[in-house]
Protein backbone atom coordinates (compact mmCIF):
# COMPACT_ATOMS: atom_id res chain seq x y z
CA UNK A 1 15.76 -9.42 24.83
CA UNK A 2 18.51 -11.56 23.50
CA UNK A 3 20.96 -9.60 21.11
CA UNK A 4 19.87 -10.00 17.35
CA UNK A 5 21.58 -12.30 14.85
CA UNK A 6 22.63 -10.64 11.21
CA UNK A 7 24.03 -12.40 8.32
CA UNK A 8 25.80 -11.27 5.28
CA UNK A 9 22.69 -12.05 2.33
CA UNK A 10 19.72 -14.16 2.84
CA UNK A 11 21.68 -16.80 1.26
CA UNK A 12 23.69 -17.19 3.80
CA UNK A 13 20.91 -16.84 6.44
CA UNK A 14 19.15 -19.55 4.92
CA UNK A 15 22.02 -22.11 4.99
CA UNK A 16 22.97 -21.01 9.07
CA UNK A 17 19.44 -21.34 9.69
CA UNK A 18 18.92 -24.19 7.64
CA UNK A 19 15.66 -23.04 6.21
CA UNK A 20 14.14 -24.60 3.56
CA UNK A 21 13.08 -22.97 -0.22
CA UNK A 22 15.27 -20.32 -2.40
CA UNK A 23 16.96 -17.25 -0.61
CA UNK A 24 14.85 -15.29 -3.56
CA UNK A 25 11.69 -16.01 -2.66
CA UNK A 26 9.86 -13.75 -0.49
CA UNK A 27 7.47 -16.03 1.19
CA UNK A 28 8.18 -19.55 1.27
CA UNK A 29 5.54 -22.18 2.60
CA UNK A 30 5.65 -25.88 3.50
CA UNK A 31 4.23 -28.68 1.29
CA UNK A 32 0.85 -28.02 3.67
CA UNK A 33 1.04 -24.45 2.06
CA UNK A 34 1.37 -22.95 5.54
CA UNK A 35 4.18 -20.38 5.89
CA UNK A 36 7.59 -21.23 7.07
CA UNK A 37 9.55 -17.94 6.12
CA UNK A 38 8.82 -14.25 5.32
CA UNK A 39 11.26 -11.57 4.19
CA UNK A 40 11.58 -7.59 4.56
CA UNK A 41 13.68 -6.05 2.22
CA UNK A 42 13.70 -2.19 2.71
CA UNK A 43 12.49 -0.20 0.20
CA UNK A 44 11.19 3.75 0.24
CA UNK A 45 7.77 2.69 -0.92
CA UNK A 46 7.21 -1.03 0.49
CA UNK A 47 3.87 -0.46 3.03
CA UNK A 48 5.88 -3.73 4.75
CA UNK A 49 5.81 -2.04 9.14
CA UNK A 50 7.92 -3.17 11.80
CA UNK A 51 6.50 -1.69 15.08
CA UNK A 52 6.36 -1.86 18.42
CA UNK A 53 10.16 -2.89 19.09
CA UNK A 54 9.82 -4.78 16.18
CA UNK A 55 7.06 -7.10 17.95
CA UNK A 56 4.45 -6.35 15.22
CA UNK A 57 5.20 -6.71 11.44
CA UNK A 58 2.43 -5.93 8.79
CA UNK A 59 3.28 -7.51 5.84
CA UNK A 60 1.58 -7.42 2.41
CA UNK A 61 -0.32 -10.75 0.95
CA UNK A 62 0.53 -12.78 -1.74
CA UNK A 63 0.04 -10.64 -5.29
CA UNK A 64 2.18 -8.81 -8.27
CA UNK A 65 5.09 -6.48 -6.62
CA UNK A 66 6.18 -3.41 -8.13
CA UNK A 67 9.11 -3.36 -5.27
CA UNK A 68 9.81 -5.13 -2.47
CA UNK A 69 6.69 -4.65 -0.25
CA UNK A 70 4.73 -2.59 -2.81
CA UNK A 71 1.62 -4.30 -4.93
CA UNK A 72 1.29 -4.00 -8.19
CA UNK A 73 -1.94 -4.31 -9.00
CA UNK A 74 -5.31 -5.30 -7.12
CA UNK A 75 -4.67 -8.56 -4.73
CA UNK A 76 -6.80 -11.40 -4.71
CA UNK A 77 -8.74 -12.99 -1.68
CA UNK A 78 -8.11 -16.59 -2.89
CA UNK A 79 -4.60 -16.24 -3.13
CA UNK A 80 -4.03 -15.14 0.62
CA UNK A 81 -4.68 -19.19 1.65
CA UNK A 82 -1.40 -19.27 3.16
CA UNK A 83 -1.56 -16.06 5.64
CA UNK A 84 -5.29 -17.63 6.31
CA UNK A 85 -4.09 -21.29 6.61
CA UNK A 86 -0.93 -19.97 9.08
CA UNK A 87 -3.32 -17.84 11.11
CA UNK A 88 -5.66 -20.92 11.96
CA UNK A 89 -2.58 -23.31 12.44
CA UNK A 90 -0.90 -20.88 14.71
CA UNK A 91 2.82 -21.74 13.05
CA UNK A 92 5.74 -20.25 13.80
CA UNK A 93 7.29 -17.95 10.63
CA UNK A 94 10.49 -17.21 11.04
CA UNK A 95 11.42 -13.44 9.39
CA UNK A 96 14.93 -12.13 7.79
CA UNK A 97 15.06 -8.28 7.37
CA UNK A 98 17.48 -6.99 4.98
CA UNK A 99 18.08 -3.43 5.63
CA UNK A 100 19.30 -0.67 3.40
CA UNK A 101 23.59 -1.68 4.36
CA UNK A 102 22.69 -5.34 2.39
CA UNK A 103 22.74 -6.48 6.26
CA UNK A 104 19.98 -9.53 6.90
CA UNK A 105 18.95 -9.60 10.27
CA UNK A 106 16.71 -12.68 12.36
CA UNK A 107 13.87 -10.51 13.72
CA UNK A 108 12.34 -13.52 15.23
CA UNK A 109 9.46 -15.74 14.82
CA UNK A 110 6.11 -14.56 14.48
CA UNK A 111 2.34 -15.82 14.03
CA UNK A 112 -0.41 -14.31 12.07
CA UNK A 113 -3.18 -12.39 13.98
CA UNK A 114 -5.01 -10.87 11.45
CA UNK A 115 -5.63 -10.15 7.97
CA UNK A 116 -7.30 -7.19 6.16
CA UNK A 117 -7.97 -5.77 3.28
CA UNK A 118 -6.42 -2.18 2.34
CA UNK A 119 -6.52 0.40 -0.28
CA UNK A 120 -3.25 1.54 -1.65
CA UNK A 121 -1.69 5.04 -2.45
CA UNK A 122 -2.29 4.09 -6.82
CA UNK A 123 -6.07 2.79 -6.00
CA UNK A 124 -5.38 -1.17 -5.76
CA UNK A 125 -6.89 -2.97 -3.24
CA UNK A 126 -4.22 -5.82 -1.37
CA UNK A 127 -3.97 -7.54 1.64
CA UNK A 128 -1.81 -7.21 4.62
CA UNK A 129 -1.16 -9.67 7.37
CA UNK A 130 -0.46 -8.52 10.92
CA UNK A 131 2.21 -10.91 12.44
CA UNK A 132 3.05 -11.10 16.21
CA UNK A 133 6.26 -11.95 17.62
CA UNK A 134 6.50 -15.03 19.54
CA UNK A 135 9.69 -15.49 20.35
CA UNK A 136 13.22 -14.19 19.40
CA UNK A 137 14.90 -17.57 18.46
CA UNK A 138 14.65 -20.72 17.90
């Protein structure tokens, strides 16, 4: 497996990698509405998972965030069009991970397998996408 790539901010990540949309956004999707670009940031109580050598990410669907990773309030099924969209399109999303250090690292690009619906640890029902890596770089 090639050696990772980090960057200093997701700023900077974005203007390397020349990806398109604002560093601050969390998800970021084309004018299709399919998904270009997903972020990680770490947080204690984000239910964002990187597994299996950070091959599988499960990532939680569009909604309110009370951190980074962590809904809110109940997510709707309507406004996950853009995991559902990606899955059938097969696109590649590429995904930054910003650790606790304020270091952003390339995990790689990923597709969407699946989506589900989950109940959280404050009784709010969200979504979470499971993305599979498909390659390392570009």
């Amino acid at each position: 497996m090639p050696a990772e790539t980090y960057y200093k901010s997701y700023e900077s990540a974005h203007e390397i990698l020349e990806l398109p949309g604002k560093p601050t956004q969390m998800i970021i999707c084309d004018k299709n509405g399919l998904i270009e670009s997903l972020k990680i940031t770490d947080d204690p109580e984000s239910y964002n998972t990187i597994s299996a050598n950070k091959a599988i990410i499960q990532y939680v669907g569009f909604g309110a965030m009370r951190s980074p990773g962590h809904p809110a309030s109940n997510q709707q099924y309507n406004r996950q069009t853009p995991f559902l969209d990606s899955w059938r399109a097969g696109n590649k999303i590429c995904v930054l991970h910003q650790t606790h250090a304020d270091t952003v690292c390339l995990l790689g690009y990923y597709k969407v397998r699946d989506l589900r619906k989950y109940m959280g640890n404050e009784g709010f029902a969200y979504f979470r996408a499971e993305l599979i890596r498909i390659w390392d770089k570009q």
